[in-house]
PDB file of N, CA and C in Angstrom:
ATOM      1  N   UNK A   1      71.833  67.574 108.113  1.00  0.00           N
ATOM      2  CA  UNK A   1      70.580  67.756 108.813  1.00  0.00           C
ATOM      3  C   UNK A   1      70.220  69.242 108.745  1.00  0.00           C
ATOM      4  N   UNK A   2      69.225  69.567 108.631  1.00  0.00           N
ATOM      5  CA  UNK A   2      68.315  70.639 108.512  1.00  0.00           C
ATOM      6  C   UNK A   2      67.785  71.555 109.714  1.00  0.00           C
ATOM      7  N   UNK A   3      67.579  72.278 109.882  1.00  0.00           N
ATOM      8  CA  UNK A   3      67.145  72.827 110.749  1.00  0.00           C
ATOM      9  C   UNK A   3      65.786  72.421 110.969  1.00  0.00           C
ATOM     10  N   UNK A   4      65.245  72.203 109.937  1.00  0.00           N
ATOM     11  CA  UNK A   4      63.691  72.156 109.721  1.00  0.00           C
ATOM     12  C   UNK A   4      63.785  70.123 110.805  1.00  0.00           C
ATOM     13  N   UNK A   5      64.459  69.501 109.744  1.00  0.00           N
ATOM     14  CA  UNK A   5      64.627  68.277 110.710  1.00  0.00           C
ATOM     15  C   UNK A   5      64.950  68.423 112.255  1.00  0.00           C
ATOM     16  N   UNK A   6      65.904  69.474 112.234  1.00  0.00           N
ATOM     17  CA  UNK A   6      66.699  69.436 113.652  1.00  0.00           C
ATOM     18  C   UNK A   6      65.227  69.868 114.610  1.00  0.00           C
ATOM     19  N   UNK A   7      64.437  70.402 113.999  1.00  0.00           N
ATOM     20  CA  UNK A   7      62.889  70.788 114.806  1.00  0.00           C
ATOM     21  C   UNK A   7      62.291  69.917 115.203  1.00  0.00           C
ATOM     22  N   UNK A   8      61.941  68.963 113.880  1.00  0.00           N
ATOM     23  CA  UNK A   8      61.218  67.595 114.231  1.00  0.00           C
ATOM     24  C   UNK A   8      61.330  66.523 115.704  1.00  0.00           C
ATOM     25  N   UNK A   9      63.048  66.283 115.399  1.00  0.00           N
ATOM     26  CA  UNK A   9      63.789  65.634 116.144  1.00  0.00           C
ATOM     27  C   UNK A   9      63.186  65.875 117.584  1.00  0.00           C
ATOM     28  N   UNK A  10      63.632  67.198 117.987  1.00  0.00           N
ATOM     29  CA  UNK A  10      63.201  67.965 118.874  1.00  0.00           C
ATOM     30  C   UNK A  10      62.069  68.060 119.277  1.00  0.00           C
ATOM     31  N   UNK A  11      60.976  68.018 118.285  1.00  0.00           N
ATOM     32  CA  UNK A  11      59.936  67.980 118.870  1.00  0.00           C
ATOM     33  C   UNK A  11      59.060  66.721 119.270  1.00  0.00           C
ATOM     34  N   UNK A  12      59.663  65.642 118.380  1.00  0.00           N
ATOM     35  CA  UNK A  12      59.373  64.156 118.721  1.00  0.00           C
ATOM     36  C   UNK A  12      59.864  63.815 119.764  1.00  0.00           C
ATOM     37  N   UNK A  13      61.051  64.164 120.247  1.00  0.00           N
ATOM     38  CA  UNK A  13      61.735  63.618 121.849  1.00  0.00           C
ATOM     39  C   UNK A  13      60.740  64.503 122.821  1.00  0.00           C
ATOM     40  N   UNK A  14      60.814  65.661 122.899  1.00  0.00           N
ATOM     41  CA  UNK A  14      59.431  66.055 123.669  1.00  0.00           C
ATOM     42  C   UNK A  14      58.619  65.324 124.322  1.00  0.00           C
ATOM     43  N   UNK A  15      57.809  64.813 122.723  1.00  0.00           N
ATOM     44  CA  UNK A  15      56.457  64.601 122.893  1.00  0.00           C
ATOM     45  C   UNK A  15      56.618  62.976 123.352  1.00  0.00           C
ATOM     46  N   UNK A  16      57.856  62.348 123.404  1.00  0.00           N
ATOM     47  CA  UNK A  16      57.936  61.157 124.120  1.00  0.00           C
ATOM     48  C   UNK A  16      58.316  61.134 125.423  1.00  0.00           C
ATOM     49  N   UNK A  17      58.846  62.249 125.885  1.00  0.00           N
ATOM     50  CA  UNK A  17      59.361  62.341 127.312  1.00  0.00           C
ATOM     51  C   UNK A  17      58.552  62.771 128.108  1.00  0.00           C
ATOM     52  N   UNK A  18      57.361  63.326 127.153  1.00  0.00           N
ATOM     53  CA  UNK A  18      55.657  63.576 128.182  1.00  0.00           C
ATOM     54  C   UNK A  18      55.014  62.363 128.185  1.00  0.00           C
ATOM     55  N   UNK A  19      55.029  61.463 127.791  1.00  0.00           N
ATOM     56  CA  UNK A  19      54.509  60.235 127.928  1.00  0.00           C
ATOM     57  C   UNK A  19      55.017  58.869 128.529  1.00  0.00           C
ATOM     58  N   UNK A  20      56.284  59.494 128.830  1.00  0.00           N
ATOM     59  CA  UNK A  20      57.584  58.418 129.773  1.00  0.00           C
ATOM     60  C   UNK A  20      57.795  59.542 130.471  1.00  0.00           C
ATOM     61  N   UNK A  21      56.865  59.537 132.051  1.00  0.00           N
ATOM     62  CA  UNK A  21      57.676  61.294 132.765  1.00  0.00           C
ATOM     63  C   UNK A  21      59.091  60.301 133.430  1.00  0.00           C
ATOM     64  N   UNK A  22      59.024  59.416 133.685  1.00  0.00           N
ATOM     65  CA  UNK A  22      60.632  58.706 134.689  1.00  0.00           C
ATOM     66  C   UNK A  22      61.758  58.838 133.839  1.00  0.00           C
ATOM     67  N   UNK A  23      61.679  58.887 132.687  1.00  0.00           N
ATOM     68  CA  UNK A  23      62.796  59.422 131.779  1.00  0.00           C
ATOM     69  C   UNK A  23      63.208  60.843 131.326  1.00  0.00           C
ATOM     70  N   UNK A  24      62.511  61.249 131.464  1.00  0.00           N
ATOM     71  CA  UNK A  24      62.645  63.089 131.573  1.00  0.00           C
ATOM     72  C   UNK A  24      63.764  63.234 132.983  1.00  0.00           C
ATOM     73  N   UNK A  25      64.517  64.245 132.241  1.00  0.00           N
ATOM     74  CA  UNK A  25      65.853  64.474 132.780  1.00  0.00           C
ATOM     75  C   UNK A  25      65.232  65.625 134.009  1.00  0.00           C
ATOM     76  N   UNK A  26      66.161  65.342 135.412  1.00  0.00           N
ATOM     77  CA  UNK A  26      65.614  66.099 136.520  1.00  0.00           C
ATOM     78  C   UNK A  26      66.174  67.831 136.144  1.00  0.00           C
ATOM     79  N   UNK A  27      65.327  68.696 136.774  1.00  0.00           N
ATOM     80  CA  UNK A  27      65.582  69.867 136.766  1.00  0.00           C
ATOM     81  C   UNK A  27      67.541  70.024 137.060  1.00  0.00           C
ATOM     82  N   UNK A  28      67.974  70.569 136.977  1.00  0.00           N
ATOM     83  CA  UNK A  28      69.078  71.229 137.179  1.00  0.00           C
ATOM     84  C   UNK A  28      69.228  72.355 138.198  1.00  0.00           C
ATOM     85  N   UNK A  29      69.972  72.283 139.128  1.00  0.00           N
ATOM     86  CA  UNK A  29      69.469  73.524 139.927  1.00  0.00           C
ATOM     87  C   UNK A  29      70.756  74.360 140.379  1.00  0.00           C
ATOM     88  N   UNK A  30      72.085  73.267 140.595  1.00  0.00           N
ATOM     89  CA  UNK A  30      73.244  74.143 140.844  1.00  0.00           C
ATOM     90  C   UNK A  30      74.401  72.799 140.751  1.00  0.00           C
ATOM     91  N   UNK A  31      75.319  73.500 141.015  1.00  0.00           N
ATOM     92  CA  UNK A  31      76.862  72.135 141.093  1.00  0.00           C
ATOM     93  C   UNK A  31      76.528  71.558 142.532  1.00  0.00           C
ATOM     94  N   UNK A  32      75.866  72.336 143.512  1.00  0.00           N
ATOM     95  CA  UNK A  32      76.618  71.771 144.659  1.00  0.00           C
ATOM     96  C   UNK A  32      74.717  70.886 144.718  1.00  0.00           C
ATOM     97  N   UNK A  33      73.791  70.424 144.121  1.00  0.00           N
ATOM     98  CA  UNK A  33      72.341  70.390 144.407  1.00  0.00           C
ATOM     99  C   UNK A  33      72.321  69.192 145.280  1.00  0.00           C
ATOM    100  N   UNK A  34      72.121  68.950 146.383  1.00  0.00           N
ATOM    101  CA  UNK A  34      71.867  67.706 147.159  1.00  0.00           C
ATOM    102  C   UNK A  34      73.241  68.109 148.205  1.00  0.00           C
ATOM    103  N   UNK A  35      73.666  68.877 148.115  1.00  0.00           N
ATOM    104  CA  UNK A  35      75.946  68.846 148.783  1.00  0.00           C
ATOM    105  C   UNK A  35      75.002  69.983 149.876  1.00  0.00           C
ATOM    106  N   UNK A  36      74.066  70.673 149.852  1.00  0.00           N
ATOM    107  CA  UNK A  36      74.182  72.257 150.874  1.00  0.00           C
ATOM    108  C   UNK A  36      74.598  71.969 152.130  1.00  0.00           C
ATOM    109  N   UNK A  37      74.070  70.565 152.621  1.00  0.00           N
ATOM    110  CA  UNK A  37      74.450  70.379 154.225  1.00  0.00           C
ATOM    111  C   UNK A  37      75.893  69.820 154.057  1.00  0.00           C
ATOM    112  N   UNK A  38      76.753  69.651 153.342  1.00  0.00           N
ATOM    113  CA  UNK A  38      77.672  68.891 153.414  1.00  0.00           C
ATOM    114  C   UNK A  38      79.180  69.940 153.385  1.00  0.00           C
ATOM    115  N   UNK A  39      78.634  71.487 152.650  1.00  0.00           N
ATOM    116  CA  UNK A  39      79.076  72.249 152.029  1.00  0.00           C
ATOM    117  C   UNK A  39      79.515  73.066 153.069  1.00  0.00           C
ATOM    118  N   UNK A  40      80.120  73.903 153.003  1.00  0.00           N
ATOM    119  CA  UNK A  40      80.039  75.426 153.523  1.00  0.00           C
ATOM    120  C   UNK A  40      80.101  76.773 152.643  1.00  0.00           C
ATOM    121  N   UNK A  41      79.007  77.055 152.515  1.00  0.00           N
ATOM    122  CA  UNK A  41      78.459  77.692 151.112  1.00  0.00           C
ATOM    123  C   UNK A  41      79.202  79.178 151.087  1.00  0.00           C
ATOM    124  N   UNK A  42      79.197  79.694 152.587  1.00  0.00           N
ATOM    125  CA  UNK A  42      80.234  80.922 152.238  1.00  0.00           C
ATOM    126  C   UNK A  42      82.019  80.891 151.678  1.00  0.00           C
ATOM    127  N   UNK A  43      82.386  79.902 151.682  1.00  0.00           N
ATOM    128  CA  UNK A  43      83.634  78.962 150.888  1.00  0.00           C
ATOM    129  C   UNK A  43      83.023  79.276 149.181  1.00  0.00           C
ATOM    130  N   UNK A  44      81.924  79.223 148.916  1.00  0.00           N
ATOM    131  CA  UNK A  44      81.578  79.262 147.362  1.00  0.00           C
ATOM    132  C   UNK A  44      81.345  80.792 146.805  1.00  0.00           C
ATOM    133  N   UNK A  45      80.893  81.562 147.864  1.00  0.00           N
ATOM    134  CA  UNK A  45      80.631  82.805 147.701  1.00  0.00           C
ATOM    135  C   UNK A  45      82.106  83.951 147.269  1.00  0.00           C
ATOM    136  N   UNK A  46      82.281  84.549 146.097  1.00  0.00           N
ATOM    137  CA  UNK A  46      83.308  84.842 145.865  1.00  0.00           C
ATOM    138  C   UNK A  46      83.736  86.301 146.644  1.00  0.00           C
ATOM    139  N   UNK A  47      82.805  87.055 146.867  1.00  0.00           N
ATOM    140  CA  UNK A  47      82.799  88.212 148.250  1.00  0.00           C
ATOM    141  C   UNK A  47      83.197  87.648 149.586  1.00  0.00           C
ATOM    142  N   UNK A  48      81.895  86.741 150.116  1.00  0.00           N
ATOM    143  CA  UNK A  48      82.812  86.519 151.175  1.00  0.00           C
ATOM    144  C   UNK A  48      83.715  85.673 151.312  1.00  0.00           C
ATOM    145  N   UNK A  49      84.685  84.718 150.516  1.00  0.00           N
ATOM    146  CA  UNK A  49      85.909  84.241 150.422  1.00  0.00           C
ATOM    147  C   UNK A  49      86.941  85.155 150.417  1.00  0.00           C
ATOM    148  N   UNK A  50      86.960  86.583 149.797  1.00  0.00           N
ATOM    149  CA  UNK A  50      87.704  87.254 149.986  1.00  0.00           C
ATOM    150  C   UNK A  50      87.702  88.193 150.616  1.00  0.00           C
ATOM    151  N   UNK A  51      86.351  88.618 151.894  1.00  0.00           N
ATOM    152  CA  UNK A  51      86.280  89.456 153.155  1.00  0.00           C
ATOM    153  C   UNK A  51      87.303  88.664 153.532  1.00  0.00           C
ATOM    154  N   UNK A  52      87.204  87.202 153.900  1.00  0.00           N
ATOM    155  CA  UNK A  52      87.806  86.252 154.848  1.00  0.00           C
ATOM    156  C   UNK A  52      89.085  86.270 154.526  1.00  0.00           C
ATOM    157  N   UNK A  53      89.493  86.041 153.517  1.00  0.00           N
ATOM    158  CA  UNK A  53      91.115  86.050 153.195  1.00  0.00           C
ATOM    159  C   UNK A  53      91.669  87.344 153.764  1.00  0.00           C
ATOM    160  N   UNK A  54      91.181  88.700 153.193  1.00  0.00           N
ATOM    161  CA  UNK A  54      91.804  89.585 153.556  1.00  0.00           C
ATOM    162  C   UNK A  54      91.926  89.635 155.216  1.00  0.00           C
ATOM    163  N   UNK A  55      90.632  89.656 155.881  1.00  0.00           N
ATOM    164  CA  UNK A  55      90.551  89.356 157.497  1.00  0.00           C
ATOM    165  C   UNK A  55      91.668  88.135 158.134  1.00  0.00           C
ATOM    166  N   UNK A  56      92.217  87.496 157.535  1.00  0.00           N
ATOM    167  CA  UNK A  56      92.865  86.368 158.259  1.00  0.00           C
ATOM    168  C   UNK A  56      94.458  86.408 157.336  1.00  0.00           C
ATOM    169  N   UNK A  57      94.556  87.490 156.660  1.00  0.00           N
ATOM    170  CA  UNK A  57      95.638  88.057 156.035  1.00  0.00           C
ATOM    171  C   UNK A  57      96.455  89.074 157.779  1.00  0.00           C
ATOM    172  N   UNK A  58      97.700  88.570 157.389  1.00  0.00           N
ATOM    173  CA  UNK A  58      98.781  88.638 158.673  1.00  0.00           C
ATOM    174  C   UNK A  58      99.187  90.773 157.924  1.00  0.00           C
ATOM    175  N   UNK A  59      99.090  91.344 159.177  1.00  0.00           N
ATOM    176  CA  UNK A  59      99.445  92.627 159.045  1.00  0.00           C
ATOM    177  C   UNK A  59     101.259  92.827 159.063  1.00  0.00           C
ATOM    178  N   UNK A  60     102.012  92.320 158.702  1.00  0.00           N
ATOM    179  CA  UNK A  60     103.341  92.686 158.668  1.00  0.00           C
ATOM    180  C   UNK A  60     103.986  93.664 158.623  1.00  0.00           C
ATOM    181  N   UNK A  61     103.368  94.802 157.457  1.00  0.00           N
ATOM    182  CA  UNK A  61     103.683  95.715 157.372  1.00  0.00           C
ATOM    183  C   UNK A  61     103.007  96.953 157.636  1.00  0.00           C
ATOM    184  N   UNK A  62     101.935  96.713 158.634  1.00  0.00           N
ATOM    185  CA  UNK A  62     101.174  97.862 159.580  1.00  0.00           C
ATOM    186  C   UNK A  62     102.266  99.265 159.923  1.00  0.00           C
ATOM    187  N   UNK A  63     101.612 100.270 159.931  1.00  0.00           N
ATOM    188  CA  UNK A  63     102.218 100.977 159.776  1.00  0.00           C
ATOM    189  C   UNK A  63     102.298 101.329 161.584  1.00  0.00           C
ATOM    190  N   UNK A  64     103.463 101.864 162.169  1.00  0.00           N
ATOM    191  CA  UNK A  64     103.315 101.339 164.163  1.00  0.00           C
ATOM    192  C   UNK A  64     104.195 102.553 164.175  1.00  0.00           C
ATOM    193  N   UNK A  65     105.046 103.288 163.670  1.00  0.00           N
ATOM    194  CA  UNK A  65     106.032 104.116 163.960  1.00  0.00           C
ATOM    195  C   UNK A  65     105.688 104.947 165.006  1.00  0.00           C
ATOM    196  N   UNK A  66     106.703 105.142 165.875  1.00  0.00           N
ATOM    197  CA  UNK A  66     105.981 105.981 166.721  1.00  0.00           C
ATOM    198  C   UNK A  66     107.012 107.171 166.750  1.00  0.00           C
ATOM    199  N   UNK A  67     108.407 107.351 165.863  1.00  0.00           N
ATOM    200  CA  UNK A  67     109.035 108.173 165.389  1.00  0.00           C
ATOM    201  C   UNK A  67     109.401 108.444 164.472  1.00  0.00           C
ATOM    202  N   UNK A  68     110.610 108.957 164.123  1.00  0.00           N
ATOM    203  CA  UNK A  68     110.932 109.362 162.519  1.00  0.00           C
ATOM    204  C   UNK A  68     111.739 108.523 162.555  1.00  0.00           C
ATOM    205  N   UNK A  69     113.055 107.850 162.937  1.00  0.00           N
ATOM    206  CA  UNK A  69     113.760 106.471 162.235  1.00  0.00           C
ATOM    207  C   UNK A  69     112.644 105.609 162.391  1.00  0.00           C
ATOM    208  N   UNK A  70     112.117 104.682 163.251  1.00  0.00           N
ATOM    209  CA  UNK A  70     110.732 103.976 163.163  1.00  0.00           C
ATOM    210  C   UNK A  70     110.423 104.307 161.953  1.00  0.00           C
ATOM    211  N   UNK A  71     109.545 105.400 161.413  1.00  0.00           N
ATOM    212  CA  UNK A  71     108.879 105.398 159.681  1.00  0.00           C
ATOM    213  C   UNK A  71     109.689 105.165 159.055  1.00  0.00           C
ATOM    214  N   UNK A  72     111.039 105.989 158.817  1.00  0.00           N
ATOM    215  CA  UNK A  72     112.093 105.573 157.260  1.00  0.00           C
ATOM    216  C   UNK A  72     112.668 103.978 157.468  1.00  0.00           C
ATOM    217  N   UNK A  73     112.395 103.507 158.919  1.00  0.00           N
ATOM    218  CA  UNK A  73     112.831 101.952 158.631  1.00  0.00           C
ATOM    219  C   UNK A  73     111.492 101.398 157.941  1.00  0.00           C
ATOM    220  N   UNK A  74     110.005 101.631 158.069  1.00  0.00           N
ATOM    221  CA  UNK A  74     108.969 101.547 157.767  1.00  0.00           C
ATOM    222  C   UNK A  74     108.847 101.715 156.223  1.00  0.00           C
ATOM    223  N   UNK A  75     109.577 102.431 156.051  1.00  0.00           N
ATOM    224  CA  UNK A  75     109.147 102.783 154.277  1.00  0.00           C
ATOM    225  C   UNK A  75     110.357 102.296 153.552  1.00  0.00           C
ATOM    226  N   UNK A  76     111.340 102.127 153.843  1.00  0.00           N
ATOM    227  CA  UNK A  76     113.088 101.125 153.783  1.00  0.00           C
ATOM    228  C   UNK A  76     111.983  99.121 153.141  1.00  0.00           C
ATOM    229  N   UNK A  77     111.069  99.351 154.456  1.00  0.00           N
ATOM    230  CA  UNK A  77     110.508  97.764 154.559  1.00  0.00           C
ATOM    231  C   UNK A  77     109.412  98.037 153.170  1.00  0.00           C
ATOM    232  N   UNK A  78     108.814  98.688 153.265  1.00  0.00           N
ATOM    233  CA  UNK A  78     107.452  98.833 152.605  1.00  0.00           C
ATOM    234  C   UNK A  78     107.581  99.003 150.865  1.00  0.00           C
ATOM    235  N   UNK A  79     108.465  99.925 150.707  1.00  0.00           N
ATOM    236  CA  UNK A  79     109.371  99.603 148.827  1.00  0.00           C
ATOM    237  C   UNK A  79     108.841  99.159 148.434  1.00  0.00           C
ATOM    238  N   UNK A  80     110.137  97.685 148.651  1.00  0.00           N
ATOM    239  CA  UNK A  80     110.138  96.682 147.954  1.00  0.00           C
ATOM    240  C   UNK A  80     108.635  96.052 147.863  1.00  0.00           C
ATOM    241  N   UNK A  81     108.099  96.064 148.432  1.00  0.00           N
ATOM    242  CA  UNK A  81     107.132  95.034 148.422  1.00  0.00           C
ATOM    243  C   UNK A  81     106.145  95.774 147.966  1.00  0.00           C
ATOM    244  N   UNK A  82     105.662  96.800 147.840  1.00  0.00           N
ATOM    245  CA  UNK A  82     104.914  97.496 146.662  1.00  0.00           C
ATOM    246  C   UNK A  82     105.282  97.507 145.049  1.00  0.00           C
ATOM    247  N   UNK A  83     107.023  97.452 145.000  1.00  0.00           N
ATOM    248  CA  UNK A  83     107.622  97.023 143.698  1.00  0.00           C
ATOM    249  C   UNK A  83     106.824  95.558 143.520  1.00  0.00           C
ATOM    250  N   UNK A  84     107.180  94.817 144.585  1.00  0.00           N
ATOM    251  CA  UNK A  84     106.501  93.343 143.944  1.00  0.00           C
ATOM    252  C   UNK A  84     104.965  93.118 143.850  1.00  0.00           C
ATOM    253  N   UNK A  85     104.602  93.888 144.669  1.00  0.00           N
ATOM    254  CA  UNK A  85     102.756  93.983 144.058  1.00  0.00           C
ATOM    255  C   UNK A  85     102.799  94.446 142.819  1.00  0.00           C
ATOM    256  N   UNK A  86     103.835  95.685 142.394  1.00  0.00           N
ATOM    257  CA  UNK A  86     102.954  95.998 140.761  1.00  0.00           C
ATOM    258  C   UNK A  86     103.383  95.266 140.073  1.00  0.00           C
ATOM    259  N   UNK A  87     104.570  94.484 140.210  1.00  0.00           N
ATOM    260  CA  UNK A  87     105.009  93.666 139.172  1.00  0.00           C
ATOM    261  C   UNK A  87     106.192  94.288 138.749  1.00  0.00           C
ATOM    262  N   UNK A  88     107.174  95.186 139.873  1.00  0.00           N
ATOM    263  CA  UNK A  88     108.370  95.531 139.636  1.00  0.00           C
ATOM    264  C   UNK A  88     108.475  96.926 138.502  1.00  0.00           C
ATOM    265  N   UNK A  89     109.276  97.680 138.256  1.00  0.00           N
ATOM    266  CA  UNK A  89     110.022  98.863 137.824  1.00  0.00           C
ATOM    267  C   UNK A  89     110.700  98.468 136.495  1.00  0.00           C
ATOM    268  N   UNK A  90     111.093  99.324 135.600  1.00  0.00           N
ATOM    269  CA  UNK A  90     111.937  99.027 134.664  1.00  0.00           C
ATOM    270  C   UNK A  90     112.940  99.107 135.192  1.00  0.00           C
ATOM    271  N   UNK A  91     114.092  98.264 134.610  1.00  0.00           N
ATOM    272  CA  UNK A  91     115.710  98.649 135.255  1.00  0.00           C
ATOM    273  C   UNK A  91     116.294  99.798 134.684  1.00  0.00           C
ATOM    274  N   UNK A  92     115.618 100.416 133.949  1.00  0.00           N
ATOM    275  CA  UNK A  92     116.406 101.640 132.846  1.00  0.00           C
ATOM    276  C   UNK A  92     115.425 102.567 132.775  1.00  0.00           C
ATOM    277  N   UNK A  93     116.151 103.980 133.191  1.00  0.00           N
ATOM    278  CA  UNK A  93     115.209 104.642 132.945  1.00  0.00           C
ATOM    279  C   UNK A  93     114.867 105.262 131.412  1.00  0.00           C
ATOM    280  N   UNK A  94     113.723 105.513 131.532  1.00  0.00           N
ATOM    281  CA  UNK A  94     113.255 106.109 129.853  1.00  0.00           C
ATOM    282  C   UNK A  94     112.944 107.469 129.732  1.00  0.00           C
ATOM    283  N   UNK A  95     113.870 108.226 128.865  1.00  0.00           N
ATOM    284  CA  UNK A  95     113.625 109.690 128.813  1.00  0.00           C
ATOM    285  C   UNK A  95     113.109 110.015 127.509  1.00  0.00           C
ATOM    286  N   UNK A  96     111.964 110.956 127.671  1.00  0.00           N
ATOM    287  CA  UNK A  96     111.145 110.876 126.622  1.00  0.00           C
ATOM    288  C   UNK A  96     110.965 112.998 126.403  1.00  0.00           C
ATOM    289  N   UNK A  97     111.338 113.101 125.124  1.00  0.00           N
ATOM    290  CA  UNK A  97     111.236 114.677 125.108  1.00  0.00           C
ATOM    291  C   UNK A  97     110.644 114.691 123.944  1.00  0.00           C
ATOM    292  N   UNK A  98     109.972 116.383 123.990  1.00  0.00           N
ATOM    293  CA  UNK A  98     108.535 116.072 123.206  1.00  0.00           C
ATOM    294  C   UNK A  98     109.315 117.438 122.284  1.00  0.00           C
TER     295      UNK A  98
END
């Protein structure tokens, strides 16, 4: 098929779907179209899904010290778990001379 055909095609279904309007395909408007009352649309919104997560995210490791053992037990806790946010350390170190 041709492009030149692939036009025709195209333009013959057209010109039949203006003359049958109940067969002409409805506008398109979103995934959720007819769902809004059913929905809770800030659940779809990708900003505020993640204001909300972070807001209803548990503070564990708030920082509260109100002395100096208090902080080094604070930062003893806090490490590791920055190792596991980046995705951990090499086990070896690498020495590099120029």
């Amino acid at each position: 098929m041709t492009r030149r055909d692939l036009a025709r095609l195209a333009a013959g279904a057209a010109a039949f779907l203006q003359r049958r309007p109940g067969l002409a395909a409805s506008q398109y408007a979103g995934a959720l179209d007819g769902f809004e009352s059913k929905v809770d649309m800030t659940s779809f919104d990708p900003v505020q899904y993640t204001l909300k997560a972070h807001d209803d995210a548990p503070l564990r490791l708030a920082f509260r010290a109100t002395d100096r053992r208090q902080a080094e037990a604070w930062q003893m806790q806090l490490r590791p778990k920055i190792a596991e946010l980046l995705g951990g350390f090499p086990t070896q170190r690498t020495w590099v001379t120029c």
